[in-house]
PDB file of N, CA and C in Angstrom:
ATOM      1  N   UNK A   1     120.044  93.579  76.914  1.00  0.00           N
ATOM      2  CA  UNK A   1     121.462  93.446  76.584  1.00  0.00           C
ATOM      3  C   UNK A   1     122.311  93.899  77.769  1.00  0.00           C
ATOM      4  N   UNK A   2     123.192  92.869  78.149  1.00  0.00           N
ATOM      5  CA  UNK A   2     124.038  92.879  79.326  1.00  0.00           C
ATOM      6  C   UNK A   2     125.361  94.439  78.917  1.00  0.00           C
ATOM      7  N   UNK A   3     125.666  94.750  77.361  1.00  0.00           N
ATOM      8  CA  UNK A   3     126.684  95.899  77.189  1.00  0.00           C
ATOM      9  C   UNK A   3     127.968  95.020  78.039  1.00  0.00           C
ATOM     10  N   UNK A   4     128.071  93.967  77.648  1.00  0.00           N
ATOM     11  CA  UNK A   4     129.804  93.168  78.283  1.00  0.00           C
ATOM     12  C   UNK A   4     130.481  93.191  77.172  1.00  0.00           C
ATOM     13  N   UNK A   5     131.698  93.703  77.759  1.00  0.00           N
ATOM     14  CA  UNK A   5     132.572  93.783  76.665  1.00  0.00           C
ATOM     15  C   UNK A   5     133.886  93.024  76.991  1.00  0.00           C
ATOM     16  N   UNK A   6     134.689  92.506  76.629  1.00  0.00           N
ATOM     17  CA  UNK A   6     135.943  91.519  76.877  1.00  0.00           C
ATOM     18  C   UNK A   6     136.926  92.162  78.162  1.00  0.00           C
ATOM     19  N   UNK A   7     137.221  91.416  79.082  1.00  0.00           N
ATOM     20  CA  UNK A   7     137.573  92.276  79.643  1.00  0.00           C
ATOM     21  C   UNK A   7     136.880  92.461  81.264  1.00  0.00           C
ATOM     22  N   UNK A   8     135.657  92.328  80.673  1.00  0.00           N
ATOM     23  CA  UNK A   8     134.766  92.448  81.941  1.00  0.00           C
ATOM     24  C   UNK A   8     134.510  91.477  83.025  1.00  0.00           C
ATOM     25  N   UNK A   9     134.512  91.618  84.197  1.00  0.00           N
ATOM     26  CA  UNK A   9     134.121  90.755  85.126  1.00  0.00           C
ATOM     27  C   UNK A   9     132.343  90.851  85.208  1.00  0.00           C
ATOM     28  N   UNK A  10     132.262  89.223  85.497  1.00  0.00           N
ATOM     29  CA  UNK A  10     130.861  89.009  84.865  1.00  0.00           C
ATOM     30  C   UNK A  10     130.543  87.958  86.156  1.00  0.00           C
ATOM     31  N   UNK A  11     129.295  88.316  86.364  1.00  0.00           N
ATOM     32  CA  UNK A  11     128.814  86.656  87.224  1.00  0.00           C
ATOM     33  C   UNK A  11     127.691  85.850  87.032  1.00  0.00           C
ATOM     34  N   UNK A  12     128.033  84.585  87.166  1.00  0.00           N
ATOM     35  CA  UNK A  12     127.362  83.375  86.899  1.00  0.00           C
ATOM     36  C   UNK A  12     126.252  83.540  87.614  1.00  0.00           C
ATOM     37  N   UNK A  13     125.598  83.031  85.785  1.00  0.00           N
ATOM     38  CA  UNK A  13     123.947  83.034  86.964  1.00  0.00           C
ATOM     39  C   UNK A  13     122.872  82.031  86.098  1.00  0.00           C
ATOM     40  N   UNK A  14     122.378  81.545  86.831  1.00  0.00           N
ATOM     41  CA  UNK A  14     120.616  80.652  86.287  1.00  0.00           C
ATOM     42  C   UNK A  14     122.268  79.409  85.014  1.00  0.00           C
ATOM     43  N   UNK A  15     122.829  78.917  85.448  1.00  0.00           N
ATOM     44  CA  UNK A  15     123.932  78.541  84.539  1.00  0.00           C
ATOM     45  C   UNK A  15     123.197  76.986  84.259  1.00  0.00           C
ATOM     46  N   UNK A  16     122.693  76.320  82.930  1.00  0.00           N
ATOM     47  CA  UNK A  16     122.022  75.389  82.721  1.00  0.00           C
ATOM     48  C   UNK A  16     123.071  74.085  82.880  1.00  0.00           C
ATOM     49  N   UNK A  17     124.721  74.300  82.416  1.00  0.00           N
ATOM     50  CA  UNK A  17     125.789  73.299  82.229  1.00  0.00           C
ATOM     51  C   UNK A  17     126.763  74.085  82.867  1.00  0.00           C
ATOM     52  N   UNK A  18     126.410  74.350  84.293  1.00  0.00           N
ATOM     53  CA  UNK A  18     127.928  74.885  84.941  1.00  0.00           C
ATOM     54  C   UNK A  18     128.555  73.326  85.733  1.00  0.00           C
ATOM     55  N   UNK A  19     127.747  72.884  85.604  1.00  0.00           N
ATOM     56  CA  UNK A  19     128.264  71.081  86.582  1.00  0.00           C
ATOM     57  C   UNK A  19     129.714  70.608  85.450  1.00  0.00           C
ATOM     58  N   UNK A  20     129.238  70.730  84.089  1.00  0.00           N
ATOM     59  CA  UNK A  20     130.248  70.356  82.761  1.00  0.00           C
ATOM     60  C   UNK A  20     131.154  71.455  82.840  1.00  0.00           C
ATOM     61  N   UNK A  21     131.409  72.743  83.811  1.00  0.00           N
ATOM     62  CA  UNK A  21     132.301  73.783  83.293  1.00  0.00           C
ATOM     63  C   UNK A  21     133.181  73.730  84.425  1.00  0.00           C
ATOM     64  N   UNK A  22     132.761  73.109  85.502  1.00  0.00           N
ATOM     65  CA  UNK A  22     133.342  73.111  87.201  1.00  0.00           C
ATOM     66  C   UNK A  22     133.290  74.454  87.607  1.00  0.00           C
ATOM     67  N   UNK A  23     132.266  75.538  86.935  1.00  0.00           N
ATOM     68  CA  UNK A  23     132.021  76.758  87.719  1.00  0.00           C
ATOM     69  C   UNK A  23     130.187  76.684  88.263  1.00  0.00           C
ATOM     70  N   UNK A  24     130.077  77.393  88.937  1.00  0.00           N
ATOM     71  CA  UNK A  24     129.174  77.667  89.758  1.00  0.00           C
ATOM     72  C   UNK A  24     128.503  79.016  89.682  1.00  0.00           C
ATOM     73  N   UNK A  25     126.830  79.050  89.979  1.00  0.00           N
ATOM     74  CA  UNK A  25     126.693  80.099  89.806  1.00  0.00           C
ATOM     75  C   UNK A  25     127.006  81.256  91.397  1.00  0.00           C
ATOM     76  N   UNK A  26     127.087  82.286  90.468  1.00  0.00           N
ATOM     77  CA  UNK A  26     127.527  83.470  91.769  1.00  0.00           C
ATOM     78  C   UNK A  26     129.329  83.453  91.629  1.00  0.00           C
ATOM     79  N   UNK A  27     129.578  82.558  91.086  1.00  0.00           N
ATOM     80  CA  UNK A  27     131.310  82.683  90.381  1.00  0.00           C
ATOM     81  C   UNK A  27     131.341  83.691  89.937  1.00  0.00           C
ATOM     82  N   UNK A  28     132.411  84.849  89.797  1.00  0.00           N
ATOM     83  CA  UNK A  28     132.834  85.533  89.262  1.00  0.00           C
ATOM     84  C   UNK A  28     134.072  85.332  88.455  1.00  0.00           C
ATOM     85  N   UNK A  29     133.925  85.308  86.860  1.00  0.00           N
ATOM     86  CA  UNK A  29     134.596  85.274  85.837  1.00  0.00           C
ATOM     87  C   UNK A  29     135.206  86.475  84.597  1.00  0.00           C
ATOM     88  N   UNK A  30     135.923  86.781  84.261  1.00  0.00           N
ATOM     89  CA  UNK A  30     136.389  87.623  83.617  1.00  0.00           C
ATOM     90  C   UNK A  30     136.085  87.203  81.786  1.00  0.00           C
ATOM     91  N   UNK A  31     135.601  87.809  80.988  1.00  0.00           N
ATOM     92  CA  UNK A  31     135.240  87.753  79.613  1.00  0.00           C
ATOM     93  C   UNK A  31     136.788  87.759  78.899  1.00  0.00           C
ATOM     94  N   UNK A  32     137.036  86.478  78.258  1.00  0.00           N
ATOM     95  CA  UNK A  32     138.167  86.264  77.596  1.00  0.00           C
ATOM     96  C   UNK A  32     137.767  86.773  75.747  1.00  0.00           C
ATOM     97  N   UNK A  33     136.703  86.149  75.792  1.00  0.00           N
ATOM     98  CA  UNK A  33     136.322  86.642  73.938  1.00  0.00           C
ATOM     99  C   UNK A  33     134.902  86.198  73.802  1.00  0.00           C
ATOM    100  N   UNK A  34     134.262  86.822  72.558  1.00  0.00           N
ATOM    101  CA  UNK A  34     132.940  86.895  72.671  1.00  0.00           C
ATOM    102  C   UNK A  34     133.004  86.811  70.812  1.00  0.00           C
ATOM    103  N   UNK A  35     132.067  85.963  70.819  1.00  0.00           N
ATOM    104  CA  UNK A  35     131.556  85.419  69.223  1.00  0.00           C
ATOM    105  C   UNK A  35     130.346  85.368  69.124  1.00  0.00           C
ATOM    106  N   UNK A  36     129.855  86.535  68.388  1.00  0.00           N
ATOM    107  CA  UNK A  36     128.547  87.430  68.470  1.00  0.00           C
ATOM    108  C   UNK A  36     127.636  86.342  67.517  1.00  0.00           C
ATOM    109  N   UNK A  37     128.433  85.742  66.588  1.00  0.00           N
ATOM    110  CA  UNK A  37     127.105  84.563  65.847  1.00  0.00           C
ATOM    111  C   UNK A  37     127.091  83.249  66.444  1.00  0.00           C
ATOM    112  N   UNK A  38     127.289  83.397  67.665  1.00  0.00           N
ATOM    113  CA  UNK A  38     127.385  81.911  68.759  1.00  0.00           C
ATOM    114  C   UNK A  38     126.398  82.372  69.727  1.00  0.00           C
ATOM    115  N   UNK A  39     125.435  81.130  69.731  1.00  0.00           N
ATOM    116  CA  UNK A  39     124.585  81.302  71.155  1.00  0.00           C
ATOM    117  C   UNK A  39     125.430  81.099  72.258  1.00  0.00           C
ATOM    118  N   UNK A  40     126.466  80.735  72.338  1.00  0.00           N
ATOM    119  CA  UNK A  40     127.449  80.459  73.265  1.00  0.00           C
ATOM    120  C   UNK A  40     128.202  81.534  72.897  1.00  0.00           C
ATOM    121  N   UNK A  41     127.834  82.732  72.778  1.00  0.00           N
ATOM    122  CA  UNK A  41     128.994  83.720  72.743  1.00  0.00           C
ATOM    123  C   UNK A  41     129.946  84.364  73.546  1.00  0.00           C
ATOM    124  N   UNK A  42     129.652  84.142  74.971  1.00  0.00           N
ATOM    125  CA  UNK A  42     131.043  84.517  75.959  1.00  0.00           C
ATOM    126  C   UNK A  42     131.607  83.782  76.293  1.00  0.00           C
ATOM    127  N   UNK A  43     132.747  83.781  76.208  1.00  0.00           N
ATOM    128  CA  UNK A  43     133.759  82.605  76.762  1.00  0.00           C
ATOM    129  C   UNK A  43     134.609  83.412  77.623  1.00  0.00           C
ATOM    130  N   UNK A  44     134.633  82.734  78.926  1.00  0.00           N
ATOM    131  CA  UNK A  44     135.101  82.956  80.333  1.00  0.00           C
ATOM    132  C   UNK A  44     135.752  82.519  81.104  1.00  0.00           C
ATOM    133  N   UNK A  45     136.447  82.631  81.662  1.00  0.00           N
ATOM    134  CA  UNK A  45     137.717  82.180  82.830  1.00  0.00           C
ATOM    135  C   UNK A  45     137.257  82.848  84.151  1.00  0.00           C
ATOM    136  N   UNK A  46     138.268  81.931  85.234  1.00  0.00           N
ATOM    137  CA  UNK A  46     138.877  82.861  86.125  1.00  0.00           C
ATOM    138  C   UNK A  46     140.212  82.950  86.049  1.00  0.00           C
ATOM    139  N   UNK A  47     140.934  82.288  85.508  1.00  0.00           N
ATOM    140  CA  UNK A  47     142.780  82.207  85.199  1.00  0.00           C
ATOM    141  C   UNK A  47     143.180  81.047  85.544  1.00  0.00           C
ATOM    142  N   UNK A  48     142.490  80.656  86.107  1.00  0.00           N
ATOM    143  CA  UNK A  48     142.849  78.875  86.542  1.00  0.00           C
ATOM    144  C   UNK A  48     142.353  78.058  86.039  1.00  0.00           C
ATOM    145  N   UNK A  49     141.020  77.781  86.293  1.00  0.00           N
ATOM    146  CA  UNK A  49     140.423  76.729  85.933  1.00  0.00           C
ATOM    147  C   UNK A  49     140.451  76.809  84.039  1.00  0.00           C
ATOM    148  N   UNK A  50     140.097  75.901  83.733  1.00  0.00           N
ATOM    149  CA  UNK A  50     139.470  76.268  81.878  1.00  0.00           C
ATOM    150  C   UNK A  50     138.868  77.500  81.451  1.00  0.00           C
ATOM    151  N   UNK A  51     138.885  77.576  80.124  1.00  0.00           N
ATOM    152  CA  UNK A  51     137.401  78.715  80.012  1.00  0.00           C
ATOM    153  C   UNK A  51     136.420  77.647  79.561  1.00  0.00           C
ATOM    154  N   UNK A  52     135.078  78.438  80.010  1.00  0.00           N
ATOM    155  CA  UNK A  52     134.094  77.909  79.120  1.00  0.00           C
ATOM    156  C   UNK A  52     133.260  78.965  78.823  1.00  0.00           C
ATOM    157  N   UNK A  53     132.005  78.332  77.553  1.00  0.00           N
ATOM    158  CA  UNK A  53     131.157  79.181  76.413  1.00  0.00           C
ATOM    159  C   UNK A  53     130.281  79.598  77.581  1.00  0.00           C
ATOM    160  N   UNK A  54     129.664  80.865  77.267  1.00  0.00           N
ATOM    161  CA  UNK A  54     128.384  80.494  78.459  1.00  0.00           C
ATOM    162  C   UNK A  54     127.277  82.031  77.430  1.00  0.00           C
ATOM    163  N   UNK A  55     126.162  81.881  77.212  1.00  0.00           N
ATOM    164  CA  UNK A  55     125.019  82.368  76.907  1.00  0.00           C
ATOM    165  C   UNK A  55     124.773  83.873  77.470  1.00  0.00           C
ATOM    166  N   UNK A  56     124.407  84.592  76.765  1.00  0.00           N
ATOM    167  CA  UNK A  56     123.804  85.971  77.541  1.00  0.00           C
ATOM    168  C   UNK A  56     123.283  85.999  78.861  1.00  0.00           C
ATOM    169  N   UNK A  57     122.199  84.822  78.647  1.00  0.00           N
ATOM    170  CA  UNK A  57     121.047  85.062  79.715  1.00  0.00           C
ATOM    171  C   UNK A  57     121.918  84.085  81.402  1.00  0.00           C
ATOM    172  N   UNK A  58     122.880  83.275  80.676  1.00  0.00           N
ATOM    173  CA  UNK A  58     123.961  82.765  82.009  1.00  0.00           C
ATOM    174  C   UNK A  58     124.549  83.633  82.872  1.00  0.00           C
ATOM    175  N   UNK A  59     125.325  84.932  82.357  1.00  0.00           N
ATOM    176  CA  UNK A  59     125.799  85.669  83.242  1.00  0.00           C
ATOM    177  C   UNK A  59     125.811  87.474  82.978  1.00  0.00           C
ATOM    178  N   UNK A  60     125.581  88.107  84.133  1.00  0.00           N
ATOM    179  CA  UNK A  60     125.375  89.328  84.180  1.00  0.00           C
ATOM    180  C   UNK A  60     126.584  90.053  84.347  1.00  0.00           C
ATOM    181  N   UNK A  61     126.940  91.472  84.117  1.00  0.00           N
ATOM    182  CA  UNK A  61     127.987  92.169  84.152  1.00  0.00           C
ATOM    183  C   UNK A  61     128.665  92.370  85.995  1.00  0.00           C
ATOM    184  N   UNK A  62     129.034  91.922  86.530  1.00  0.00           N
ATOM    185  CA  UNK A  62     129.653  92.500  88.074  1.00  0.00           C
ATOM    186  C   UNK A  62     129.913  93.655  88.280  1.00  0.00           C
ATOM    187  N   UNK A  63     129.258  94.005  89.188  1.00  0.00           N
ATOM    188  CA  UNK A  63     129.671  95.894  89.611  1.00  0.00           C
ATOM    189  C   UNK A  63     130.466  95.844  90.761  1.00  0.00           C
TER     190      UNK A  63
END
């Protein structure tokens, strides 16, 4: 368990549909909201582009 909480800057990683999100992995995105009974439970921005859903195992917490 990554412990991300909304709020958090997070980065893209191993991303299976980042081509469909126009992000990339190694992007750094900020956690807009998280829906814990969704396999797609983080949904992410950078402030510009869209958000999109993205999976636990997609992105790790940024230090």
């Amino acid at each position: 368990m990554n412990n991300i909480n909304i709020g958090d800057k997070v980065t893209l990683i191993d991303d299976g549909h980042s081509d469909y999100c126009g992000y990339m992995d190694g992007d750094i995105l900020t956690v807009i909201e998280i829906n814990p009974l969704d396999d797609f439970k983080y949904v992410c921005g950078d402030g510009i582009n869209h958000n999109c859903r993205f999976k636990e195992s997609e992105i790790e917490k940024y230090n």
